[in-house]
Structures are given as C-alpha cells and as structure tokens.
N, C-alpha and C. Protein backbone atom coordinates (compact mmCIF):
# COMPACT_ATOMS: atom_id res chain seq x y z
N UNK A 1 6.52 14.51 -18.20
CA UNK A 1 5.72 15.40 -17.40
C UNK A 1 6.22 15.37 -15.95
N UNK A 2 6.34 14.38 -15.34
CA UNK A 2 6.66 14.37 -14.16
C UNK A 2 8.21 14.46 -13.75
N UNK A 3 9.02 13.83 -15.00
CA UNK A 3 10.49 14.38 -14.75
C UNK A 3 10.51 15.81 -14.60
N UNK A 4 10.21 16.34 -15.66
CA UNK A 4 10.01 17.80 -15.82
C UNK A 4 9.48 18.63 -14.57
N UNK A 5 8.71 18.00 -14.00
CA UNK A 5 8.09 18.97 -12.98
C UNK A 5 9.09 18.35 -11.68
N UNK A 6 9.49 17.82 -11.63
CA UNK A 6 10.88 17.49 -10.50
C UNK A 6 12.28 18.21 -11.22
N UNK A 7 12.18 18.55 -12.14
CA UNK A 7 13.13 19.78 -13.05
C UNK A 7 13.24 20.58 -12.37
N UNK A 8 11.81 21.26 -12.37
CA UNK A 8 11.36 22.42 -12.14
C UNK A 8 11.69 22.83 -10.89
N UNK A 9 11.58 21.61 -9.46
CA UNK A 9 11.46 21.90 -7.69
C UNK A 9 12.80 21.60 -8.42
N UNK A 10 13.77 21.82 -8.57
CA UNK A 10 14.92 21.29 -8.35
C UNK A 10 15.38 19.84 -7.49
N UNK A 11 14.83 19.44 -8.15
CA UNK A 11 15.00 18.07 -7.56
C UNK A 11 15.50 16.89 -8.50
N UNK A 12 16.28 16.04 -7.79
CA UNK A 12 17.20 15.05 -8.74
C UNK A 12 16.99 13.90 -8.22
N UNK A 13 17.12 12.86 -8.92
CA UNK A 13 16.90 11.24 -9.16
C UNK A 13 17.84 10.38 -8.99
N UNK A 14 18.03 9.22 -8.81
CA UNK A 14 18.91 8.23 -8.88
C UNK A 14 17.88 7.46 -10.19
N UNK A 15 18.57 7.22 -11.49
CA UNK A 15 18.22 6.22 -12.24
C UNK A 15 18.20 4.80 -11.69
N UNK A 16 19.16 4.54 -11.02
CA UNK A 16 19.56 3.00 -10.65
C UNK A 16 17.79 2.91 -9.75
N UNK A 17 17.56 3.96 -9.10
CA UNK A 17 16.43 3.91 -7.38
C UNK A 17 15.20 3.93 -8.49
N UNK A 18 14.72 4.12 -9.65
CA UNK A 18 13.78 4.38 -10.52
C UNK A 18 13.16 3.29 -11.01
N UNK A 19 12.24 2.82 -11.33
CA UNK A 19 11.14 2.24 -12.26
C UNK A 19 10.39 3.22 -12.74
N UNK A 20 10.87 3.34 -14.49
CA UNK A 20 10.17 3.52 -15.27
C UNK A 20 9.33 2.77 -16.12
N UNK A 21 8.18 3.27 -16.40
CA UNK A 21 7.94 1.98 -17.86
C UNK A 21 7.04 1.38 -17.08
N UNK A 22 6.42 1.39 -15.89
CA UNK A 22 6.01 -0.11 -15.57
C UNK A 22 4.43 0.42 -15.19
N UNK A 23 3.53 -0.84 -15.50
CA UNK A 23 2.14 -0.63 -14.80
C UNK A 23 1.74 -0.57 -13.53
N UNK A 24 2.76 -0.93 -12.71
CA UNK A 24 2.07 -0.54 -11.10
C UNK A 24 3.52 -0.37 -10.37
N UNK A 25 2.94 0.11 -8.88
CA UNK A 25 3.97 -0.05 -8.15
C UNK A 25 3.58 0.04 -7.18
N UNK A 26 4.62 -1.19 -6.09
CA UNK A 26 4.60 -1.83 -4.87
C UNK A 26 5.37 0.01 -3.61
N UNK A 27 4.18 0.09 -2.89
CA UNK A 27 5.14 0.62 -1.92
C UNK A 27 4.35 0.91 -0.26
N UNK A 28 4.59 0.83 0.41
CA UNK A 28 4.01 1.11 1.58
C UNK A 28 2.65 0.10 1.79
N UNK A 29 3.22 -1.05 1.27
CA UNK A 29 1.87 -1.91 1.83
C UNK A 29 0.44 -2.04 0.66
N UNK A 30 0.44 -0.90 -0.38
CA UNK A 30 -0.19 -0.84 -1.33
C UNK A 30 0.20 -0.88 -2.58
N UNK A 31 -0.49 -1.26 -3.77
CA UNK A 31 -0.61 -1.50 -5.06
C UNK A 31 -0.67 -0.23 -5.55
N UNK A 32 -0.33 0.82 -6.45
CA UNK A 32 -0.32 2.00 -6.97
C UNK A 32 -0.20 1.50 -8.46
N UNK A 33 -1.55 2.18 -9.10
CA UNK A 33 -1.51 1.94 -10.66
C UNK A 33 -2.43 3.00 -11.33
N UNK A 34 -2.78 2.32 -12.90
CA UNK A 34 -4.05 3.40 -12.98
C UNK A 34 -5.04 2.90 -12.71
N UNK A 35 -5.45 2.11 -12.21
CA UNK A 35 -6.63 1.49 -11.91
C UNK A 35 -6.97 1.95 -10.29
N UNK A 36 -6.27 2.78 -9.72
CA UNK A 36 -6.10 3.19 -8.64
C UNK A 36 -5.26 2.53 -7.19
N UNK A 37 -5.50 3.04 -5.97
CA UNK A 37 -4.74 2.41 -5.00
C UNK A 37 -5.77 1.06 -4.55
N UNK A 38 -4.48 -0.35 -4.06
CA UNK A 38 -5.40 -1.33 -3.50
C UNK A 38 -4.26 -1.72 -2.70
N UNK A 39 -4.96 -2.14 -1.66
CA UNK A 39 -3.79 -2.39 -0.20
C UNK A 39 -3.29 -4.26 -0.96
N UNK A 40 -2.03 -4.36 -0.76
CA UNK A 40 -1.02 -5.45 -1.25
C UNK A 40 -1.98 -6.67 -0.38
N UNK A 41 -2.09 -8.35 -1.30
CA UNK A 41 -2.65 -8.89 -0.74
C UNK A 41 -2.04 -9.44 0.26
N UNK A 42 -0.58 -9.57 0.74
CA UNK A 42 0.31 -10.32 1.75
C UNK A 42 -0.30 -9.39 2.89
N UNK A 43 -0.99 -8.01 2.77
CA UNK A 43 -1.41 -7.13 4.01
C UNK A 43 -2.53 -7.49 4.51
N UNK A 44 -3.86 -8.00 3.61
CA UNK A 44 -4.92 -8.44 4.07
C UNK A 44 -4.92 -10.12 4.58
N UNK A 45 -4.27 -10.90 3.81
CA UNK A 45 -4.34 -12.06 3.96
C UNK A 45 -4.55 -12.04 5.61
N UNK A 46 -3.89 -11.90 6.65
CA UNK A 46 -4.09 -11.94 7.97
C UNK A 46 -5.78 -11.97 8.47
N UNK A 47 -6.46 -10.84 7.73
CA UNK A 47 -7.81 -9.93 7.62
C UNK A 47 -8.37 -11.53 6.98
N UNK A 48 -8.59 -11.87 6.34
CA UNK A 48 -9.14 -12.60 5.17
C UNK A 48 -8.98 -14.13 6.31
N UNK A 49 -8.30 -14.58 6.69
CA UNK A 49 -7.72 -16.03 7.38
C UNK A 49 -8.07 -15.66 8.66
N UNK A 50 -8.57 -14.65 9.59
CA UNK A 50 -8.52 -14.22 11.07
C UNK A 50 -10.09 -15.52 11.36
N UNK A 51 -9.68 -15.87 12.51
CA UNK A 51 -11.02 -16.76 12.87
C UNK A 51 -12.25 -15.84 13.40
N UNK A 52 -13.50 -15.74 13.64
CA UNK A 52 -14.19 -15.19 13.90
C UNK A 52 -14.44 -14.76 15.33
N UNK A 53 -14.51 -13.21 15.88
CA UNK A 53 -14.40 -13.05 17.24
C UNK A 53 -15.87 -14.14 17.97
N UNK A 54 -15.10 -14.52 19.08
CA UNK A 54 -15.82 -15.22 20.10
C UNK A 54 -16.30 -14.33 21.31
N UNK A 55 -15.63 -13.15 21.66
CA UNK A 55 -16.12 -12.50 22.59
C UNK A 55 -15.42 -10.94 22.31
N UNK A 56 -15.70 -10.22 23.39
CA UNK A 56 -15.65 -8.64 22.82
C UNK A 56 -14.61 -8.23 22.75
N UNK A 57 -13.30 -9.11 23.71
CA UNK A 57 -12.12 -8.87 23.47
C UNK A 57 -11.35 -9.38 22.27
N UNK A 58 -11.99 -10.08 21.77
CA UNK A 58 -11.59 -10.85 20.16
C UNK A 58 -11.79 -9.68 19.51
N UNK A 59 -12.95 -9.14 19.47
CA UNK A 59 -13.84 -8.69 18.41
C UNK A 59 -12.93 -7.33 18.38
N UNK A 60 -12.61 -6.67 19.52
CA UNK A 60 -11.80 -5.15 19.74
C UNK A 60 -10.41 -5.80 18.91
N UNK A 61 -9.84 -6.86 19.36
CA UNK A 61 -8.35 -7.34 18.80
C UNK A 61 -8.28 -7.15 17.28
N UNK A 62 -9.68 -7.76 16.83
CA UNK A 62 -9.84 -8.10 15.39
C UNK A 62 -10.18 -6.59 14.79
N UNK A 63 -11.00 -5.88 15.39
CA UNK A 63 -11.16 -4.51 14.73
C UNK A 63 -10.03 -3.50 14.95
N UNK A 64 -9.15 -3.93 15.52
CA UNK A 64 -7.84 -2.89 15.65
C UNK A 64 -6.49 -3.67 14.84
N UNK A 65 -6.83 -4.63 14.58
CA UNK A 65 -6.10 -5.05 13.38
C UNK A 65 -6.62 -4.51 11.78
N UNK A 66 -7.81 -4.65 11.62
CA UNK A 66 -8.48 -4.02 10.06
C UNK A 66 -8.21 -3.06 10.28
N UNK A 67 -8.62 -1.76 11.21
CA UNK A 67 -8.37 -0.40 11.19
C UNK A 67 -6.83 -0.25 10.93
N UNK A 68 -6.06 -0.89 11.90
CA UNK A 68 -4.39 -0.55 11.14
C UNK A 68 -4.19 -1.21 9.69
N UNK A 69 -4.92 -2.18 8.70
CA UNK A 69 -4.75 -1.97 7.81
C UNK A 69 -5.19 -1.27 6.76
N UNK A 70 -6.33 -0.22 7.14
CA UNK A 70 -7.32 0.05 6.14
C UNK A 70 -6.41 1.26 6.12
C-alpha cells in the first residue's frame, strides 16, 4: 500500500535506507508504531531526573525545557 502510493508520486527508495517488517520506528526523538506516537525515553529522562524548581527562575528554566520536549 504504501510502496504503491510512493509509485504513484513518483517517488523512489533506497532499499539499503529502508526498514521493512518491523514494529516500530525510532525517528526524531519519538517512538512511531501502532500503538501510536511516544516521545523516546533517552528524551524525557532529563524531564523525569530534573530536581524540583526552587524559585521562578528554576521553575521558567524547567518549563522551557518540557515545552521543547513535548
């Protein structure tokens, strides 16, 4: 189905650049499957381990870090 419809735009592949066959895939920081998208855990770990803001400039540091990963 999806070869086919890259048939269709005229568009061509590198076999070697391909994973077929497989249950998920790694790209841009996220997990892609059928179970849907989930951001890669090496991206949150930072999020997950961050110490808790102490004052408002923590707290802005720490919320502009989650927002660039969400």
């Amino acid at each position: 189905m999806v070869l086919d419809r890259l048939k269709e735009c005229g568009l061509r592949i590198k076999k070697e650049k391909c994973d077929l066959l497989v249950d998920h895939v790694d790209y841009l920081g996220f997990r892609i499957s059928a179970e849907g998208l989930a951001p890669l855990a090496e991206k949150i770990r930072p999020i997950l381990e961050a110490l808790q803001p102490k004052n408002k400039h923590e707290l802005r540091s720490f919320l502009g870090m989650v927002n660039h990963h969400a």
